[in-house]
N, C-alpha and C. Protein backbone atom coordinates (compact mmCIF):
# COMPACT_ATOMS: atom_id res chain seq x y z
N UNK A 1 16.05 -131.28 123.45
CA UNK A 1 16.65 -132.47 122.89
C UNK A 1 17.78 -132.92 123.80
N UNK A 2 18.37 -133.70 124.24
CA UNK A 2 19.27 -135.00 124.71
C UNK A 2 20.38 -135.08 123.90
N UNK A 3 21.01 -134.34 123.32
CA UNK A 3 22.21 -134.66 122.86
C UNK A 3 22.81 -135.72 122.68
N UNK A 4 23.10 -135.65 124.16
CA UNK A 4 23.88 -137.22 124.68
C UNK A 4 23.22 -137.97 123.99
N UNK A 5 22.10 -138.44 124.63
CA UNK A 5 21.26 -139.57 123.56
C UNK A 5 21.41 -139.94 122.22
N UNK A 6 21.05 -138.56 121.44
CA UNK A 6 21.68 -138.32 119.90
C UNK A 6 22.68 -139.40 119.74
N UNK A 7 23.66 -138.57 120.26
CA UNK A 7 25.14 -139.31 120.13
C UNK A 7 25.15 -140.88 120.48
N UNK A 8 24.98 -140.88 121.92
CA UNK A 8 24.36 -142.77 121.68
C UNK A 8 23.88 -143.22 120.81
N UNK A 9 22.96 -142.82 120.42
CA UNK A 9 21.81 -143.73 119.16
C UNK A 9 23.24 -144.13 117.87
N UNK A 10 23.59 -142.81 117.44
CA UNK A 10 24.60 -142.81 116.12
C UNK A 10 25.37 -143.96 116.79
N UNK A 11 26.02 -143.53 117.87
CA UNK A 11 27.10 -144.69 118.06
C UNK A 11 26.66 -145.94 118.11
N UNK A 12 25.43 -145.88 118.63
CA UNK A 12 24.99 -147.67 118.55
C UNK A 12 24.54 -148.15 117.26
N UNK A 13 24.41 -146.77 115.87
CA UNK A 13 24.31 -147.52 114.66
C UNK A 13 25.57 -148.10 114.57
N UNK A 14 26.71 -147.44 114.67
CA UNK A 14 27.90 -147.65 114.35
C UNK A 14 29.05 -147.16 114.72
N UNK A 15 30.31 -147.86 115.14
CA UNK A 15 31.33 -147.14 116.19
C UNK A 15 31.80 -146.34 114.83
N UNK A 16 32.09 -145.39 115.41
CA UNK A 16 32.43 -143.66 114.99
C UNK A 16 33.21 -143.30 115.57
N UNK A 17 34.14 -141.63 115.31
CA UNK A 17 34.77 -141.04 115.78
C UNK A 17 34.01 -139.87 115.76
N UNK A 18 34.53 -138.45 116.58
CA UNK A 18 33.47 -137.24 116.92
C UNK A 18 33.53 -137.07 116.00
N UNK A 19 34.50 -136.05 115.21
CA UNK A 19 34.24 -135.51 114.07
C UNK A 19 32.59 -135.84 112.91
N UNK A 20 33.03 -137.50 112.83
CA UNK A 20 32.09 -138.20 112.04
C UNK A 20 30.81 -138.12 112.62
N UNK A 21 30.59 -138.25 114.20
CA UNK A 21 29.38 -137.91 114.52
C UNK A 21 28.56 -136.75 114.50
N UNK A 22 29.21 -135.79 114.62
CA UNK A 22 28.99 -134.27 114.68
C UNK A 22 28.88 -134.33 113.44
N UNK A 23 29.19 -134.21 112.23
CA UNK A 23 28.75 -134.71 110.56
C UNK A 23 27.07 -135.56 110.65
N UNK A 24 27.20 -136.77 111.00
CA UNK A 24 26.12 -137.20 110.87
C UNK A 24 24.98 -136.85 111.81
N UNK A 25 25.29 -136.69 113.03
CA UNK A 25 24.26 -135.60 113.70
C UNK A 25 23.25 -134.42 113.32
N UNK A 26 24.52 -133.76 112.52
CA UNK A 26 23.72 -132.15 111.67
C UNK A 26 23.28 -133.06 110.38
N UNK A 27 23.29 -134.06 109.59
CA UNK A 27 22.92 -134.51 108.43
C UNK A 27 21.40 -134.79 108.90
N UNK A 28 21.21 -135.73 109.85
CA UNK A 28 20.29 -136.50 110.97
C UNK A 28 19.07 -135.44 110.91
N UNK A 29 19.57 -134.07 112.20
CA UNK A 29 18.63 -133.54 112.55
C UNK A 29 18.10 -132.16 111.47
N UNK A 30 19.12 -131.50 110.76
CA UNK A 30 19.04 -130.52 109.38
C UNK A 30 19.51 -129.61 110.53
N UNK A 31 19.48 -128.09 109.58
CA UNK A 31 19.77 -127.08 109.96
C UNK A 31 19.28 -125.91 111.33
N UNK A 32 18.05 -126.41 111.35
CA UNK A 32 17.18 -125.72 112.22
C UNK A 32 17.68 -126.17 113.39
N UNK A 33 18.02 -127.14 114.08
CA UNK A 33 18.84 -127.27 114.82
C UNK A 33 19.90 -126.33 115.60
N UNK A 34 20.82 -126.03 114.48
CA UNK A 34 21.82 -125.56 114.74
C UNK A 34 22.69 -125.99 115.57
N UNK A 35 23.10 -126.76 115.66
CA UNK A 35 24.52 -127.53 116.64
C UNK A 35 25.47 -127.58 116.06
N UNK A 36 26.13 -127.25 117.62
CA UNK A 36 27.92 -126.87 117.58
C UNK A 36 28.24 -127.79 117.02
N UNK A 37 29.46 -128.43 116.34
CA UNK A 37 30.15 -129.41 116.15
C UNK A 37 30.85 -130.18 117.41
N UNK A 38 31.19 -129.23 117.95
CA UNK A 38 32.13 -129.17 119.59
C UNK A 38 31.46 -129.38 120.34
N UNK A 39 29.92 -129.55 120.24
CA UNK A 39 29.22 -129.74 121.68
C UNK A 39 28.82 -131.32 121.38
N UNK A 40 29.58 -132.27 120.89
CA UNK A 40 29.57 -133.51 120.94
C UNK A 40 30.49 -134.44 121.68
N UNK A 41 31.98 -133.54 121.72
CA UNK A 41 32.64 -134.05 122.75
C UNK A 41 32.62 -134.35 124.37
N UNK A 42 32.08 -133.12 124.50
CA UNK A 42 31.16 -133.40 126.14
C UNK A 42 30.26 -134.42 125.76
N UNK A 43 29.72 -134.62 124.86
CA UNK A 43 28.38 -135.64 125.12
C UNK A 43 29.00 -137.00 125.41
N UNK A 44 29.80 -137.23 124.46
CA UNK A 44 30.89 -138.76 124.64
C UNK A 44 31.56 -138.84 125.92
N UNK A 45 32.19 -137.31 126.30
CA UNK A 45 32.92 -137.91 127.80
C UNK A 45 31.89 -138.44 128.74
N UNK A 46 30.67 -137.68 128.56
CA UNK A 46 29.67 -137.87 129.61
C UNK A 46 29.39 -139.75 129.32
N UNK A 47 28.88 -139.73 128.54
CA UNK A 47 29.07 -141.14 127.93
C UNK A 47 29.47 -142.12 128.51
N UNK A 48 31.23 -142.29 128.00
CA UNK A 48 32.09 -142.74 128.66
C UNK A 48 31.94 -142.95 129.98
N UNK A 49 32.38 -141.80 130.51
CA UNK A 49 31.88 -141.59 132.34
C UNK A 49 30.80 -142.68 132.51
N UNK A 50 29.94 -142.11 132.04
CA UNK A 50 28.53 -143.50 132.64
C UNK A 50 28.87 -144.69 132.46
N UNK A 51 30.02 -144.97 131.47
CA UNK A 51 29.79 -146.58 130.50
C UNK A 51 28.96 -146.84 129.68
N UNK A 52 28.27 -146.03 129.01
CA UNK A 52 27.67 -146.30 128.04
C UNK A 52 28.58 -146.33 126.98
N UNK A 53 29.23 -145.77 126.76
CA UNK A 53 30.41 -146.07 125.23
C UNK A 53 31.75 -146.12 125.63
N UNK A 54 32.47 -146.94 124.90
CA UNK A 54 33.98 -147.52 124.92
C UNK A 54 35.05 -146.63 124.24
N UNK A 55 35.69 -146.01 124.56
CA UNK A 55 36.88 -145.41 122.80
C UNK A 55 38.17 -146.67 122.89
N UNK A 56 38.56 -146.23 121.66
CA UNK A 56 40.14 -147.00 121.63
C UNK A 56 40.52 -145.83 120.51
N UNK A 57 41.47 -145.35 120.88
CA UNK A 57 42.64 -144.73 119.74
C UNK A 57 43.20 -145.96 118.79
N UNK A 58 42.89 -145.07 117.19
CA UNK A 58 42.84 -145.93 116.46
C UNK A 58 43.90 -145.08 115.48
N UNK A 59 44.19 -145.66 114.48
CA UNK A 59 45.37 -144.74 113.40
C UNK A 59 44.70 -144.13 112.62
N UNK A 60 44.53 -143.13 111.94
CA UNK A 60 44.15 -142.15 111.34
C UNK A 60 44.39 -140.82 111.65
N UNK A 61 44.30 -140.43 112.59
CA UNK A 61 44.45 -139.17 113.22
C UNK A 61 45.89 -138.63 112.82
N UNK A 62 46.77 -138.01 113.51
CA UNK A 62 48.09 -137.09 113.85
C UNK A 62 48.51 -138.26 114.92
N UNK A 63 50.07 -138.40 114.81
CA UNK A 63 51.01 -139.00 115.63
C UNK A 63 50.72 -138.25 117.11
N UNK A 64 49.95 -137.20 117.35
CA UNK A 64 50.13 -136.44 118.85
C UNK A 64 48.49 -136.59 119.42
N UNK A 65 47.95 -137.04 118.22
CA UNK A 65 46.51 -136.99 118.20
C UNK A 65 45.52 -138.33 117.47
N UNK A 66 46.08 -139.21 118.00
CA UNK A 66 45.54 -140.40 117.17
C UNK A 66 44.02 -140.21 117.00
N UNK A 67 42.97 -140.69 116.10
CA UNK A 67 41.99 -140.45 116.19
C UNK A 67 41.28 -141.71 117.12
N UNK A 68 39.89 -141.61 118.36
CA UNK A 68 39.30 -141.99 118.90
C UNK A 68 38.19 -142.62 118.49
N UNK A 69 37.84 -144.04 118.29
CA UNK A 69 36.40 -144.10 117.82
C UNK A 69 36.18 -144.64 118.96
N UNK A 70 34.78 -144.23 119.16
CA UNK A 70 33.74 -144.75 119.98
C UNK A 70 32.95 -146.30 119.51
N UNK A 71 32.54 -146.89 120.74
CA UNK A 71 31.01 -148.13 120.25
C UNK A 71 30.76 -147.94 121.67
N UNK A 72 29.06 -148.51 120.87
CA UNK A 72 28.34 -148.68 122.40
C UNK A 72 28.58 -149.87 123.04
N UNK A 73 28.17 -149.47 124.63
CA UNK A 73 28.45 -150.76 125.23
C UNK A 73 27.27 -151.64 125.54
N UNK A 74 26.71 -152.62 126.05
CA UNK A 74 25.47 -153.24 126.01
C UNK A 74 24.71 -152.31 127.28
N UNK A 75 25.32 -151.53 128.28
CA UNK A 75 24.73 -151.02 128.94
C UNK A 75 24.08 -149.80 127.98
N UNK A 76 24.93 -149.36 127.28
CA UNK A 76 24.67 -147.83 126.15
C UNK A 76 23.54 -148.48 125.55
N UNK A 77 23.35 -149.60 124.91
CA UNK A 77 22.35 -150.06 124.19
C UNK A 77 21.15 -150.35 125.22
N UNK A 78 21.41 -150.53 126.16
CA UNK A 78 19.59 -150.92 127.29
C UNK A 78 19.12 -149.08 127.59
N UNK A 79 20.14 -148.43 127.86
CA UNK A 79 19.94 -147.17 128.34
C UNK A 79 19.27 -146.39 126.94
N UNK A 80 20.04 -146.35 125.80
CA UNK A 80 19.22 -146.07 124.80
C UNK A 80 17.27 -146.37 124.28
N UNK A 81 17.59 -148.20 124.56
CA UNK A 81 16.18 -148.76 124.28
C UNK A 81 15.47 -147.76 125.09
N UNK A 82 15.61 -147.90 126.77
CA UNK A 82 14.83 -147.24 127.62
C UNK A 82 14.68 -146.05 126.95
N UNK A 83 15.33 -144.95 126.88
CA UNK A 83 14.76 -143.17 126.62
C UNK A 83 13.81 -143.40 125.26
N UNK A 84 14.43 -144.16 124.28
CA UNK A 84 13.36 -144.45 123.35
C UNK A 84 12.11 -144.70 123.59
N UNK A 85 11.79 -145.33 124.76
CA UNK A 85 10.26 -146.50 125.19
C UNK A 85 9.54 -145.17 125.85
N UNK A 86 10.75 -143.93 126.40
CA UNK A 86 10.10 -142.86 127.99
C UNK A 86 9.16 -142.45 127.04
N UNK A 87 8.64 -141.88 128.31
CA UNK A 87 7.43 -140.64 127.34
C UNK A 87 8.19 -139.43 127.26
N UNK A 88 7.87 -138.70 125.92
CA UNK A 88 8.73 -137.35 125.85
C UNK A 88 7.72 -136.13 126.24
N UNK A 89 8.20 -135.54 127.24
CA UNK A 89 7.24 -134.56 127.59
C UNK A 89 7.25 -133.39 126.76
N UNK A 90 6.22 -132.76 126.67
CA UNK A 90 6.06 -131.49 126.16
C UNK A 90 7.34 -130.42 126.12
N UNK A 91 8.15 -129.95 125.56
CA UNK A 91 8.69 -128.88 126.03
C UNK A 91 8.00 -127.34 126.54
N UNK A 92 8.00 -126.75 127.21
CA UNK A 92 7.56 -125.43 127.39
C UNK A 92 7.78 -124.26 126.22
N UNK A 93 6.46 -123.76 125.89
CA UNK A 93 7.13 -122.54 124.93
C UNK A 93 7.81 -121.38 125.64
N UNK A 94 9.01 -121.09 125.30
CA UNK A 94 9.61 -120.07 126.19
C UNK A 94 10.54 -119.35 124.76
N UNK A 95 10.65 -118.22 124.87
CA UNK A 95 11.49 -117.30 123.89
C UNK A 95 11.30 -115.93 124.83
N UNK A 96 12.82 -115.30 124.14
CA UNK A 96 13.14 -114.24 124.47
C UNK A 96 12.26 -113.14 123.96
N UNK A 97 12.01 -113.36 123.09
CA UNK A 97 11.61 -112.52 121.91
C UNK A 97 9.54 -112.55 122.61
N UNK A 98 8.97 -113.68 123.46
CA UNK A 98 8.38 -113.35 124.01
C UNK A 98 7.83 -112.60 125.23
N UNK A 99 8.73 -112.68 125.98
CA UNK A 99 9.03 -111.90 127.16
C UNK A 99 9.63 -110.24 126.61
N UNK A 100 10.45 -109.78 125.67
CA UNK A 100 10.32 -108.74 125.04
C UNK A 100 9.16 -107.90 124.79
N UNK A 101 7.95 -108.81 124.14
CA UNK A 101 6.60 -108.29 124.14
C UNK A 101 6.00 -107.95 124.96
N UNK A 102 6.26 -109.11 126.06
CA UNK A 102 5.43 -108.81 127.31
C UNK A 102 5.76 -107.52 127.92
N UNK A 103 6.97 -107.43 127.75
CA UNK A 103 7.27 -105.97 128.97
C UNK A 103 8.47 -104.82 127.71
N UNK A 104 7.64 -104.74 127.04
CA UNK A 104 7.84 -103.37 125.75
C UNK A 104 7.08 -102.39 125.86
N UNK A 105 7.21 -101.29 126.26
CA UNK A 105 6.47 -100.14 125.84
C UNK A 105 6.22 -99.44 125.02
N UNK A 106 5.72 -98.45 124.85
CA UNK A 106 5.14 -97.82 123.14
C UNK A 106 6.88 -97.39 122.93
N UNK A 107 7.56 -96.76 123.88
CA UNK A 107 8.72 -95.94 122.70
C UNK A 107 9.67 -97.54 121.64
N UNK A 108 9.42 -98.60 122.25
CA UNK A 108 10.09 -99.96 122.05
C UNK A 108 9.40 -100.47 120.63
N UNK A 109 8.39 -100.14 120.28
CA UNK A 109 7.78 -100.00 119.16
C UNK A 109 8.79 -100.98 117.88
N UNK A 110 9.42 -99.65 117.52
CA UNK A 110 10.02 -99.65 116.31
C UNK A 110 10.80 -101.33 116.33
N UNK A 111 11.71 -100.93 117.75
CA UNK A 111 12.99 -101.59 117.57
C UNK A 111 12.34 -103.71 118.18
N UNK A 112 11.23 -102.99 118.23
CA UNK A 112 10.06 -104.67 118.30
C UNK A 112 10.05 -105.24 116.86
N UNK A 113 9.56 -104.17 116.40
CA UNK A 113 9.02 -104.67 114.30
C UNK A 113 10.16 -105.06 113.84
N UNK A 114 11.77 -104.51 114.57
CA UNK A 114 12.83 -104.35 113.18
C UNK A 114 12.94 -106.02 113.70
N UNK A 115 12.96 -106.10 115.08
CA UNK A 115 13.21 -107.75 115.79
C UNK A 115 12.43 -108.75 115.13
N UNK A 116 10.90 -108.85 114.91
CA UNK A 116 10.20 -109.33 114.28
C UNK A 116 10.38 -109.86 112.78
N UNK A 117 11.21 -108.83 112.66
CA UNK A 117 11.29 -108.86 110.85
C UNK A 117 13.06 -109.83 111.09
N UNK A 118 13.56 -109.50 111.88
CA UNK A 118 14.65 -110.51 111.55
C UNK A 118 14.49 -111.78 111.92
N UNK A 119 13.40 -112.03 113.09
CA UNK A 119 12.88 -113.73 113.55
C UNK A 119 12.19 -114.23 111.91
N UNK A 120 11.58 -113.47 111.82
CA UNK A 120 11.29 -113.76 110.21
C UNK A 120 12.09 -113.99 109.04
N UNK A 121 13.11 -112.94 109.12
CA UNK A 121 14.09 -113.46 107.84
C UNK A 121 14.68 -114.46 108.59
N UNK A 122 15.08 -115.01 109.46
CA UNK A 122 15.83 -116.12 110.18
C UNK A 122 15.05 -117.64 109.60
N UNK A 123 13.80 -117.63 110.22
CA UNK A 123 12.85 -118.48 109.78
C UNK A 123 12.76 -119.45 108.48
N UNK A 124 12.50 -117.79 107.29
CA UNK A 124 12.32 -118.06 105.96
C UNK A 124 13.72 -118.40 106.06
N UNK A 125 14.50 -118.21 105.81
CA UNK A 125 15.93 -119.09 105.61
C UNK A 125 16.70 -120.23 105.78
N UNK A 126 15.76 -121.04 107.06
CA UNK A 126 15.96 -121.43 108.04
C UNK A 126 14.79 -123.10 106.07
N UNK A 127 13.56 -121.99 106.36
CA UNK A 127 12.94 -122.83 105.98
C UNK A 127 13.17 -123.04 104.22
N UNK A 128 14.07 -121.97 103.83
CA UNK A 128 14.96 -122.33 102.76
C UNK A 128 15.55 -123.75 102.57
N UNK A 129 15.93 -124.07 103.60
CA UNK A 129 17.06 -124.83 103.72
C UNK A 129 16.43 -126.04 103.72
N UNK A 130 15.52 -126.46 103.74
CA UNK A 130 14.92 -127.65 104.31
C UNK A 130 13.73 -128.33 103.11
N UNK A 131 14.87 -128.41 102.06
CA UNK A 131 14.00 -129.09 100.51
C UNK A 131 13.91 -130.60 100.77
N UNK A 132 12.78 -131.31 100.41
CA UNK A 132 12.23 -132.73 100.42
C UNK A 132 13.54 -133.36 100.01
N UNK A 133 13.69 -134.21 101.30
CA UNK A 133 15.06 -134.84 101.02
C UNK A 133 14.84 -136.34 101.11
N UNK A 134 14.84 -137.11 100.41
CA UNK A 134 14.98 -138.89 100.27
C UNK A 134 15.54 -139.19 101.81
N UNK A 135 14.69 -139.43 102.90
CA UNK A 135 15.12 -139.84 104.15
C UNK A 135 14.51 -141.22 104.67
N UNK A 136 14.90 -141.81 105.93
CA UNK A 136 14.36 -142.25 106.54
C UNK A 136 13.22 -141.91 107.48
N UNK A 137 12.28 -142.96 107.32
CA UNK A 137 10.65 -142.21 107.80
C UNK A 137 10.88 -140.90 109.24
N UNK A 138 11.80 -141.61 109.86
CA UNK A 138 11.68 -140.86 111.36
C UNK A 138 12.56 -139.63 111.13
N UNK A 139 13.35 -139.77 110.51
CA UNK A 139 14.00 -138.28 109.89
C UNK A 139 13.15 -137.08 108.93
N UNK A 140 12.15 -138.14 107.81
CA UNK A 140 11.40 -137.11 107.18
C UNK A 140 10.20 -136.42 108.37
N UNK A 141 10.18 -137.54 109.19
CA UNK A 141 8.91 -136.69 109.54
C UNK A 141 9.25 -135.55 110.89
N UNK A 142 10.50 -135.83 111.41
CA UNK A 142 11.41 -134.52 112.24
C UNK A 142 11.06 -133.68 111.44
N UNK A 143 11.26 -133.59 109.94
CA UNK A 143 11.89 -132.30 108.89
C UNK A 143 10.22 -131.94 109.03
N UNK A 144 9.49 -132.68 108.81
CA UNK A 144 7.98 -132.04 108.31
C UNK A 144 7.32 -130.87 109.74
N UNK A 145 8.21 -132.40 110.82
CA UNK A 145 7.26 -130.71 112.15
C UNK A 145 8.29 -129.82 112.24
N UNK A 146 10.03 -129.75 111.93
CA UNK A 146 10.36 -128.66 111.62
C UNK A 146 9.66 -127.21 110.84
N UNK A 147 9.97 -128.06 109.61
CA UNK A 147 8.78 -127.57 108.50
C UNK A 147 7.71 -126.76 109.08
N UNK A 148 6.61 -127.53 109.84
CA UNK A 148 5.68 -126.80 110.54
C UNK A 148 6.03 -125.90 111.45
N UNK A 149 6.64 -126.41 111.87
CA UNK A 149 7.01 -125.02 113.03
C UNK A 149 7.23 -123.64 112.68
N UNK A 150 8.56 -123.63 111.43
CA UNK A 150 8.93 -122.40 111.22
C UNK A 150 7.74 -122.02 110.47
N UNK A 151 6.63 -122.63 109.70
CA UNK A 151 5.58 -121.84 109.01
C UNK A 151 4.69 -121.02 109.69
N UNK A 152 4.68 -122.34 111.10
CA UNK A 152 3.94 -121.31 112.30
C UNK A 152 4.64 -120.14 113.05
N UNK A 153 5.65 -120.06 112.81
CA UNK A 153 6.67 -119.05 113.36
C UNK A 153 5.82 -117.57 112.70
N UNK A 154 6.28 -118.05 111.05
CA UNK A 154 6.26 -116.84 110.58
C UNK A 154 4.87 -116.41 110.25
N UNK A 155 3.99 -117.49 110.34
CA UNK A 155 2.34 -116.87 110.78
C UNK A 155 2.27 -115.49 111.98
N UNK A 156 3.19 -116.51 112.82
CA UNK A 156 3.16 -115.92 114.04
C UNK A 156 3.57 -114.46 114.09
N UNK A 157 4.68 -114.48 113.79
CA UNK A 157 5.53 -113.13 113.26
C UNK A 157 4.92 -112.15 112.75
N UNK A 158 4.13 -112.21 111.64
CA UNK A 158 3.54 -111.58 110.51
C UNK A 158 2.59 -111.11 111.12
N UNK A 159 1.84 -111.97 112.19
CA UNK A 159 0.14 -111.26 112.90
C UNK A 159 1.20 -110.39 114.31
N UNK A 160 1.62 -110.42 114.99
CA UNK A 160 2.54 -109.88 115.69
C UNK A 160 3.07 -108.31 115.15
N UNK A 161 4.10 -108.63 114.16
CA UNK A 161 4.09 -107.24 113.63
C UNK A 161 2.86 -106.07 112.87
N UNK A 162 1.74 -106.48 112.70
CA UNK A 162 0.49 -106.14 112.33
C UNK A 162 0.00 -105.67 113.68
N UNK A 163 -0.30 -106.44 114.72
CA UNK A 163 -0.67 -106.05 115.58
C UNK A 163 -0.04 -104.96 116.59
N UNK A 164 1.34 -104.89 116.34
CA UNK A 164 1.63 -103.41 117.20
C UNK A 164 1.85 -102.41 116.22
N UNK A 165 1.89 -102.73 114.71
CA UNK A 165 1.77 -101.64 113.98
C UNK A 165 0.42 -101.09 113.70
N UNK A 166 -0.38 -102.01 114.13
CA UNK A 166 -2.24 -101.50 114.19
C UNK A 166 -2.20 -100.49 115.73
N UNK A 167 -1.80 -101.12 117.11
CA UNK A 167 -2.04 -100.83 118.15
C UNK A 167 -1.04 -99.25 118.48
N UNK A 168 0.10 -99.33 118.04
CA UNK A 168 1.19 -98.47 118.39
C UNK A 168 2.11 -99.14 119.56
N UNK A 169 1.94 -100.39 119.66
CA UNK A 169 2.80 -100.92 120.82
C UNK A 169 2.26 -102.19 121.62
């Protein structure tokens, strides 16, 4: 995911301050995600830097710390349209937890299953979290291949731990 982008899009719904974006960001994408709050400020300087978004210190904040809102600029808005129009390529499947398998030996066994079983409780929790929520179409349907994903996770998981507890490793 593009962060930066993220953050553009919000700002070009509406000039914001971080705090507020980092709020509506995690509302946006849900939990599975997992994003910093703090990893939005780099996204805006970067921003800025390019010219894609404007700040002005505005009153609200602390006398030492006025608060900053952002808007986009018409360049932020063509640069946005564009990544919207790109083609999004595939990401690569890559995990740690796969390369673990690959090069585990039988004594690694155990401490494979106990790993397995926590990508799993992670998952189910993960997929706790993520009850049919009254959204906008392009948001519900993020949540649904979320959704899918972690179900395929823990498919995944479940035949995985079977299989080195069938094999011994």
């Amino acid at each position: 995911m593009s962060l930066t982008h993220a953050v553009l899009a919000l700002v070009a719904e509406r000039r914001s301050y971080g705090y507020e974006l980092a709020q509506r960001l995690d509302e946006r994408l849900g939990p599975a995600w997992r994003l910093n709050p703090s990893a939005v400020y780099p996204a805006l300087d970067q921003l800025e830097r390019s010219g894609l978004v404007t700040s002005a210190a505005r009153r609200g904040g602390t006398r030492r710390s006025p608060r900053v809102v952002y808007a986009a600029t018409p360049a932020g808005i063509a640069t946005l349209d564009a990544w919207l129009r790109a083609e999004a390529r595939p990401e690569p499947v890559r995990s740690d937890l796969h390369l673990r398998l690959v090069f585990a030996r039988c004594a690694h066994r155990e401490a494979l299953i106990a790993q397995l079983a926590a990508h799993a409780r992670d998952r189910e929790q993960l997929l706790a979290r993520y009850p049919r929520r009254q959204t906008a179409a392009g948001t519900a349907l993020a949540d649904a291949a979320v959704v899918a994903r972690l179900r395929a996770d823990l498919a995944w998981l479940e035949d995985a731990r079977a299989a080195i507890a069938r094999t011994g490793g």
